[in-house]
Protein backbone atom coordinates (compact mmCIF):
# COMPACT_ATOMS: atom_id res chain seq x y z
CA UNK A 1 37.20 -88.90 108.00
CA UNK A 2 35.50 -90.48 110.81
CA UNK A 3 31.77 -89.11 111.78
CA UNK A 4 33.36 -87.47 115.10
CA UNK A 5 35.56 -85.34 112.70
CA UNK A 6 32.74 -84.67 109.80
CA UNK A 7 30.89 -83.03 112.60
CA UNK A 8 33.69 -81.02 113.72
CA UNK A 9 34.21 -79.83 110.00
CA UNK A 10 30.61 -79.42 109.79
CA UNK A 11 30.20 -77.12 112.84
CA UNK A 12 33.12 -74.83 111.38
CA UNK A 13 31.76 -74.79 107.99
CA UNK A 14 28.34 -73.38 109.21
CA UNK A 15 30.80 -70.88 111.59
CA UNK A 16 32.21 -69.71 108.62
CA UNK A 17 28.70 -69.03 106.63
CA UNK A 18 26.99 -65.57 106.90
CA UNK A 19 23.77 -67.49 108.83
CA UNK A 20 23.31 -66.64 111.88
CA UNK A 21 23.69 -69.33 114.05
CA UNK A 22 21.14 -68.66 116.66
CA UNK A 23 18.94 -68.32 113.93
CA UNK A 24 19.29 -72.55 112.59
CA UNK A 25 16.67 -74.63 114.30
CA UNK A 26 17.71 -77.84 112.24
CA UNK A 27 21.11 -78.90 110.07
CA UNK A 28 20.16 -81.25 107.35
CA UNK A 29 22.44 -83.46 105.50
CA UNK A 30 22.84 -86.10 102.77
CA UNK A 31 25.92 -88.25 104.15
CA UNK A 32 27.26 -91.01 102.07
CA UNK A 33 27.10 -94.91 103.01
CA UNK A 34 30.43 -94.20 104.85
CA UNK A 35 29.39 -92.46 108.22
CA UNK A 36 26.53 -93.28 110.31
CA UNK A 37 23.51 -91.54 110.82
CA UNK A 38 23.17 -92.63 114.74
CA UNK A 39 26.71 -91.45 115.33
CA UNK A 40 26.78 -88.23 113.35
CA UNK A 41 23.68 -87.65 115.40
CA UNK A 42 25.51 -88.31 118.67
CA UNK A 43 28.87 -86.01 117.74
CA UNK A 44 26.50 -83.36 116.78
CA UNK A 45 24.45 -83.61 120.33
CA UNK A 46 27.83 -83.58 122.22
CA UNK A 47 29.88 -80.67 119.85
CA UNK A 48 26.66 -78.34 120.25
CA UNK A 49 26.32 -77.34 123.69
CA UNK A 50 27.58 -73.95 124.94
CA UNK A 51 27.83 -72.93 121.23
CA UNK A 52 25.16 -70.83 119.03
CA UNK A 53 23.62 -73.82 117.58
CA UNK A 54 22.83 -75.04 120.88
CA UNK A 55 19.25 -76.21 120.83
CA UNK A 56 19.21 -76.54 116.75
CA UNK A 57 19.18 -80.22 115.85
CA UNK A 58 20.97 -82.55 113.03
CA UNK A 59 19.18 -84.78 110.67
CA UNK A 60 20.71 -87.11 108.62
CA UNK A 61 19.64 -88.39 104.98
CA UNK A 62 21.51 -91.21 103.44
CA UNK A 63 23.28 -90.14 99.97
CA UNK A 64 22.30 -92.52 97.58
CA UNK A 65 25.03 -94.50 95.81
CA UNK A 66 24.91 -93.94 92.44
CA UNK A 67 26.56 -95.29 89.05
CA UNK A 68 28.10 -98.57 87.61
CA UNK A 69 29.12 -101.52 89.77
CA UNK A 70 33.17 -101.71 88.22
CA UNK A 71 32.41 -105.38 88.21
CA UNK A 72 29.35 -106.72 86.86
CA UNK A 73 28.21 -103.03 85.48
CA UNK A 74 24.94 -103.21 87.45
CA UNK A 75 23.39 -99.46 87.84
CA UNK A 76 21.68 -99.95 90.98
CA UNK A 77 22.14 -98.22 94.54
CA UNK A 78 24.23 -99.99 96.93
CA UNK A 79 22.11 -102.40 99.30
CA UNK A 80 24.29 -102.40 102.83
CA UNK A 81 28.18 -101.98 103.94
CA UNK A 82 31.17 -104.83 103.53
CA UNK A 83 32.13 -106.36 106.43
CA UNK A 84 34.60 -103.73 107.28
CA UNK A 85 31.35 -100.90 107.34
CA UNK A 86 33.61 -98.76 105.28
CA UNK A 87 31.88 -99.45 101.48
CA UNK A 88 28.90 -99.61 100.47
CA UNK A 89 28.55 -103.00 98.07
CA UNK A 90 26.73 -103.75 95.19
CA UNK A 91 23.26 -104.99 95.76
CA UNK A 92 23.60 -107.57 92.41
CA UNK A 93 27.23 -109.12 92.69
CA UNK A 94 27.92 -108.09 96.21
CA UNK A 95 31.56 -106.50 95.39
CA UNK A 96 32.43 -103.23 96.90
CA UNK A 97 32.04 -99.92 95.06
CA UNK A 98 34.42 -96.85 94.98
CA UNK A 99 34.86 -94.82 98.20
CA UNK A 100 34.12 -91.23 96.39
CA UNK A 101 30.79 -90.64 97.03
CA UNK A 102 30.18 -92.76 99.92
CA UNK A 103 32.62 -90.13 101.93
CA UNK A 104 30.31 -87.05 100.78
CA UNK A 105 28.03 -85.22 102.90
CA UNK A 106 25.83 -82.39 101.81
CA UNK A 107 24.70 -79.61 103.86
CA UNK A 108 21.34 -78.07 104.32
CA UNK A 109 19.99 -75.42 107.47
CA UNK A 110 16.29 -74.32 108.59
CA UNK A 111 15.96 -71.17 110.53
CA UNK A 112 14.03 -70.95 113.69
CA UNK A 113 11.49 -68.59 112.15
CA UNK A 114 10.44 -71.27 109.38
């Protein structure tokens, strides 16, 4: 999913809640190493006008990648992306790590009141 679409699926999933969304001042999320934060950022500024979110305002947290490098069994968090952008890679051998949780995003909202 590309970061133009997780917005997409993110602005229906918070459609769907019970939260009012005049009410969010601020969407946070934990996205894995597989989207960028600069262009999530930019598909939520354009996807947000004429809509009740309109003012409210995404910030983005990296997801940490977590667990066993499958080939040299370091446990460390990945250091950067493969050459493709696509994987995060292990910061001791340099081979890439599985997709799964680089592809996650987690979703968080603040009210205006707060």
């Amino acid at each position: 999913m590309n970061d133009f679409a997780a917005v997409t699926a993110l602005i229906e999933h918070l459609e769907r809640s019970d939260t009012p969304l005049g009410c969010i001042a601020e969407v946070r999320i934990r996205a894995g190493a597989a989207y960028s934060p600069e262009a999530l950022a930019q598909a939520y500024e354009m996807q947000v006008p004429g809509t009740p979110l309109e003012g409210s305002r995404l910030v983005v947290e990296r997801l940490p990648i977590e667990g066993d490098c499958p080939v040299c069994g370091a446990d460390q968090p990945a250091c950067g992306e493969d050459e493709t952008g696509d994987l995060p890679i292990c910061a001791t051998c340099g081979a890439p790590l599985p997709a799964g949780a680089a592809r996650l995003l987690r979703v968080g909202v603040s009210d205006r009141a707060a």
